[in-house]
C-alpha atoms as a PDB file:
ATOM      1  CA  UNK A   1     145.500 111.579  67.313  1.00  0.00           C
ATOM      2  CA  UNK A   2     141.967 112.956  68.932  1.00  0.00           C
ATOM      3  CA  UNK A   3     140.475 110.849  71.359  1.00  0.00           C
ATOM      4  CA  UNK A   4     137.039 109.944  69.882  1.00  0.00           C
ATOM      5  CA  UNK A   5     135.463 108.640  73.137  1.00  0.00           C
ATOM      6  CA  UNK A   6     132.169 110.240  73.704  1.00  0.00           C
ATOM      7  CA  UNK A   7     132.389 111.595  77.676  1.00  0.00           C
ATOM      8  CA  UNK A   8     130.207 109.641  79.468  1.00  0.00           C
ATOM      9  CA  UNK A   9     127.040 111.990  81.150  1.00  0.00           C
ATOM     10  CA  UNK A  10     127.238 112.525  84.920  1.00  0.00           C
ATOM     11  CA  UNK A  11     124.721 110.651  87.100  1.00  0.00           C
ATOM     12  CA  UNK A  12     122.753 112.842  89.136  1.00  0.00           C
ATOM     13  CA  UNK A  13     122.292 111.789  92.824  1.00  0.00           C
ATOM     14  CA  UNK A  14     118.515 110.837  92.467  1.00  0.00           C
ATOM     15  CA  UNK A  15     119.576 108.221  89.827  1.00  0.00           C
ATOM     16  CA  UNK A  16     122.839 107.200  91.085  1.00  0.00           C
ATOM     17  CA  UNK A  17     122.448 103.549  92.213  1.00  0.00           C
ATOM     18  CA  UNK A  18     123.354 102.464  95.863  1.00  0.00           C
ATOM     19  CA  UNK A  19     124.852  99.383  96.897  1.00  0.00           C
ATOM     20  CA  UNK A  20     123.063  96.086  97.666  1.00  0.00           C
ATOM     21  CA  UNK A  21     123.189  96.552 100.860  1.00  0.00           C
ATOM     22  CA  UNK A  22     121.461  99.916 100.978  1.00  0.00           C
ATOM     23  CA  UNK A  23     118.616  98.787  98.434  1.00  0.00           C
ATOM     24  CA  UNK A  24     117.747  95.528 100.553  1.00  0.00           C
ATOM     25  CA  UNK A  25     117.489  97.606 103.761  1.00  0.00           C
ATOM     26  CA  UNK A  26     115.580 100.224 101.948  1.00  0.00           C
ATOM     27  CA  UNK A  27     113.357  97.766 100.771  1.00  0.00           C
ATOM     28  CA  UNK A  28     112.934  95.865 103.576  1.00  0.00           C
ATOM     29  CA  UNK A  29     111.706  99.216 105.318  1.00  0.00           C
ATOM     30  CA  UNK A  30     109.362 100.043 102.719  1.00  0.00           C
ATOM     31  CA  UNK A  31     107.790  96.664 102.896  1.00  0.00           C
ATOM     32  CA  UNK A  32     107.593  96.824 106.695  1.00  0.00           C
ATOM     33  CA  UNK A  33     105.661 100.056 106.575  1.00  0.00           C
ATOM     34  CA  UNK A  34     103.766  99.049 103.426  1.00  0.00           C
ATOM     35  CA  UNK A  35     102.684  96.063 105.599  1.00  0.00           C
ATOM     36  CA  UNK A  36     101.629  97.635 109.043  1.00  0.00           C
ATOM     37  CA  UNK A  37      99.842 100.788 107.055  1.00  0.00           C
ATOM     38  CA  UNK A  38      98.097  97.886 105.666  1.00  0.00           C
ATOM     39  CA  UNK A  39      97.010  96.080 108.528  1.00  0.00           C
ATOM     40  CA  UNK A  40      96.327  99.113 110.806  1.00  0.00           C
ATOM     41  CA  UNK A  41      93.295 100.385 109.915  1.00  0.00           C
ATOM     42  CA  UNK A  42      91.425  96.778 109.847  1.00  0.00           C
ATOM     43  CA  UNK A  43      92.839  96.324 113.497  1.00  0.00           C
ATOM     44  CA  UNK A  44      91.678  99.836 114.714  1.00  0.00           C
ATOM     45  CA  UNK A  45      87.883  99.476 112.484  1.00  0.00           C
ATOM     46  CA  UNK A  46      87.850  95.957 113.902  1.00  0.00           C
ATOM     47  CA  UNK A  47      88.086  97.037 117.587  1.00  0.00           C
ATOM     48  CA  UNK A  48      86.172 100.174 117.537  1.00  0.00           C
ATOM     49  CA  UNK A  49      83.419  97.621 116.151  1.00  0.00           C
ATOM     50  CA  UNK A  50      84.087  95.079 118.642  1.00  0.00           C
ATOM     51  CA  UNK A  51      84.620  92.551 115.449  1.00  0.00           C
ATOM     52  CA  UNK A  52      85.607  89.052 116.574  1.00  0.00           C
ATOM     53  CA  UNK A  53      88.943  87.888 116.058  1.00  0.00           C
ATOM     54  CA  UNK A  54      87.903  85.823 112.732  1.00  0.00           C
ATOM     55  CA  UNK A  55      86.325  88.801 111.328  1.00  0.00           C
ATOM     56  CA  UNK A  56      89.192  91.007 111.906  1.00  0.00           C
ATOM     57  CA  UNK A  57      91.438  88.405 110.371  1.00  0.00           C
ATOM     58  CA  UNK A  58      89.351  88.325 107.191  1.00  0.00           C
ATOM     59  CA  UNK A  59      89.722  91.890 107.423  1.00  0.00           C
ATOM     60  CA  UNK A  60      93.302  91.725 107.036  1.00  0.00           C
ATOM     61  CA  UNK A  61      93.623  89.619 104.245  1.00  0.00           C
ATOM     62  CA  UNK A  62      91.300  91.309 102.267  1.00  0.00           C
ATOM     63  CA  UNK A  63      93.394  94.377 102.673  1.00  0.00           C
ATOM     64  CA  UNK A  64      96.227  92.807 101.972  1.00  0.00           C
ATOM     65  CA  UNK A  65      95.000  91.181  99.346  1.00  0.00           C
ATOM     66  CA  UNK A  66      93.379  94.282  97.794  1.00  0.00           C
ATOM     67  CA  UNK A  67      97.087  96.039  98.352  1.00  0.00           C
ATOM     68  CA  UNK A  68      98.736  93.141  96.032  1.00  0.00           C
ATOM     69  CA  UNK A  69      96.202  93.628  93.525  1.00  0.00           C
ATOM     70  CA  UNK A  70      96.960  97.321  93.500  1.00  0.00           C
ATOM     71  CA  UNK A  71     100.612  96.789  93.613  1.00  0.00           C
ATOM     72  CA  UNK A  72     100.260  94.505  90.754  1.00  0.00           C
ATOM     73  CA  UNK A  73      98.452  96.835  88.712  1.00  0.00           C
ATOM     74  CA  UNK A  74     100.644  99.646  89.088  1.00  0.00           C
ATOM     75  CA  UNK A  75     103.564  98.181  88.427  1.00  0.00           C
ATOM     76  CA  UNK A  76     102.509  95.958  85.175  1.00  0.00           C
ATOM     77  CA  UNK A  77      99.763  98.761  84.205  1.00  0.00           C
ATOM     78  CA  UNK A  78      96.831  98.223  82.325  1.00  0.00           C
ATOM     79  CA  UNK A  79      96.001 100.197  78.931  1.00  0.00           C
ATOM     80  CA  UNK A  80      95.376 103.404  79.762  1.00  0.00           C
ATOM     81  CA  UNK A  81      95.965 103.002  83.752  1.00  0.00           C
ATOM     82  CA  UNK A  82      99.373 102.720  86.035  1.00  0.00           C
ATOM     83  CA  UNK A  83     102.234 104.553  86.395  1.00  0.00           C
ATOM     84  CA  UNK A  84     103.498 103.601  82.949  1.00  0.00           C
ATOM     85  CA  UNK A  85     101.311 105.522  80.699  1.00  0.00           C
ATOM     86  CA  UNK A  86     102.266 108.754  82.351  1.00  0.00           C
ATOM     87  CA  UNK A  87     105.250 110.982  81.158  1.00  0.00           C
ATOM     88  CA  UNK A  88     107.921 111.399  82.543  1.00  0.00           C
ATOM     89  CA  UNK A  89     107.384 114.933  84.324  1.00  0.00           C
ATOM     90  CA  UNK A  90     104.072 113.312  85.960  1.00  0.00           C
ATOM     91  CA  UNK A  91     105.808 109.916  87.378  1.00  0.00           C
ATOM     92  CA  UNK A  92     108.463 110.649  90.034  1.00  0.00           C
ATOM     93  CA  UNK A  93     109.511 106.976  89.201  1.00  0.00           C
ATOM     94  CA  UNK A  94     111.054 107.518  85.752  1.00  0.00           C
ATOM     95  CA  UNK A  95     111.849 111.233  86.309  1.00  0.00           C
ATOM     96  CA  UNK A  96     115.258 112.784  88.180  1.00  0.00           C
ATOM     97  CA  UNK A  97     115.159 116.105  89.363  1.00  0.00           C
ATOM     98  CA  UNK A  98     116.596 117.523  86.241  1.00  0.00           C
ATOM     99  CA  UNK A  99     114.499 116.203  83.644  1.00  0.00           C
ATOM    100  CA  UNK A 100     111.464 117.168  85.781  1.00  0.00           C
ATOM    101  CA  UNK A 101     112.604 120.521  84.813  1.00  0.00           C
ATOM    102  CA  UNK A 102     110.031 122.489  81.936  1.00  0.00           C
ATOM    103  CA  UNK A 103     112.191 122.442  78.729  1.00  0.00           C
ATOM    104  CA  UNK A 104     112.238 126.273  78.657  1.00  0.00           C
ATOM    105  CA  UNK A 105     114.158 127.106  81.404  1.00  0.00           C
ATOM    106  CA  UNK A 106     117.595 126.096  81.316  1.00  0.00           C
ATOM    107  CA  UNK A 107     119.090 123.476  83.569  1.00  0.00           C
ATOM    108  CA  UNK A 108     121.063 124.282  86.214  1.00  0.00           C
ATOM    109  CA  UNK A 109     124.856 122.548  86.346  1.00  0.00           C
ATOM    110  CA  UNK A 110     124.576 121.753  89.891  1.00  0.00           C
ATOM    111  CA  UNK A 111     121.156 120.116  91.312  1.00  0.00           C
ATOM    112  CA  UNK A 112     120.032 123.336  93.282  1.00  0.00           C
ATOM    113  CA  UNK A 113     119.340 122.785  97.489  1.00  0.00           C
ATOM    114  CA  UNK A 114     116.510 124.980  98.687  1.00  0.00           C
ATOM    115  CA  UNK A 115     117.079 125.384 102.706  1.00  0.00           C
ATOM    116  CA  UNK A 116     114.494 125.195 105.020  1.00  0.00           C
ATOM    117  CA  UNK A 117     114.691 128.448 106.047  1.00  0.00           C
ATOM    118  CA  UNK A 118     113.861 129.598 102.929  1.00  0.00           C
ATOM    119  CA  UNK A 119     110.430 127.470 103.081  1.00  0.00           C
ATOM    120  CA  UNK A 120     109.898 129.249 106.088  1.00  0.00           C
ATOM    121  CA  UNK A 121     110.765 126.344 108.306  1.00  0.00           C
ATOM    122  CA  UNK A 122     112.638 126.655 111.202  1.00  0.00           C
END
């Protein structure tokens, strides 16, 4: 008797998922710089000014506020705007390094590694 099971596709590393613990770090990181690019620049503006401490505060929460907004609208996406109205060859998000590939060439087996000497980095 055959086996009819279809073979199940192999996940390539960029869409492989990690473990809990991995994503909460990783998020927690990207939150953490998220958060201080976001309050930087009102700090530095704010004291090159010579802004008073209120003002510089109101600073901040307008840029973080701003950032949510942003965030917000990226993620959910408006008609026409966001990262879900591009294809997938345009959005990093939705594509792995093999489907990123132009549908001419053919795919490779193996995800190919390109050194960094070959970039001409030392």
């Amino acid at each position: 008797m055959a086996d009819t099971r279809q073979a199940r596709p192999e996940t390539d590393a960029v869409d492989a998922m990690l473990p809990i613990p991995k994503l909460a770090a990783y998020g927690m990181q990207h939150v953490l710089v998220m958060s201080a690019g976001a309050v930087a620049p009102p700090l530095i503006i704010g004291a090159a000014l010579n802004l008073s401490a209120e003002t510089v505060a109101f600073l901040i929460n307008c840029d973080l506020f701003v950032t949510g907004l942003a965030i917000l609208i990226q993620s959910l996406g408006l008609p026409g705007f966001g990262v879900r109205d591009q294809p997938a060859t345009e959005n990093p998000c939705r594509a792995s390094s093999r489907a990123a590939a132009p549908p001419s060439s053919p795919r490779p087996s193996t995800p190919t590694r390109i050194s960094r000497a070959s970039r001409g980095w030392t």
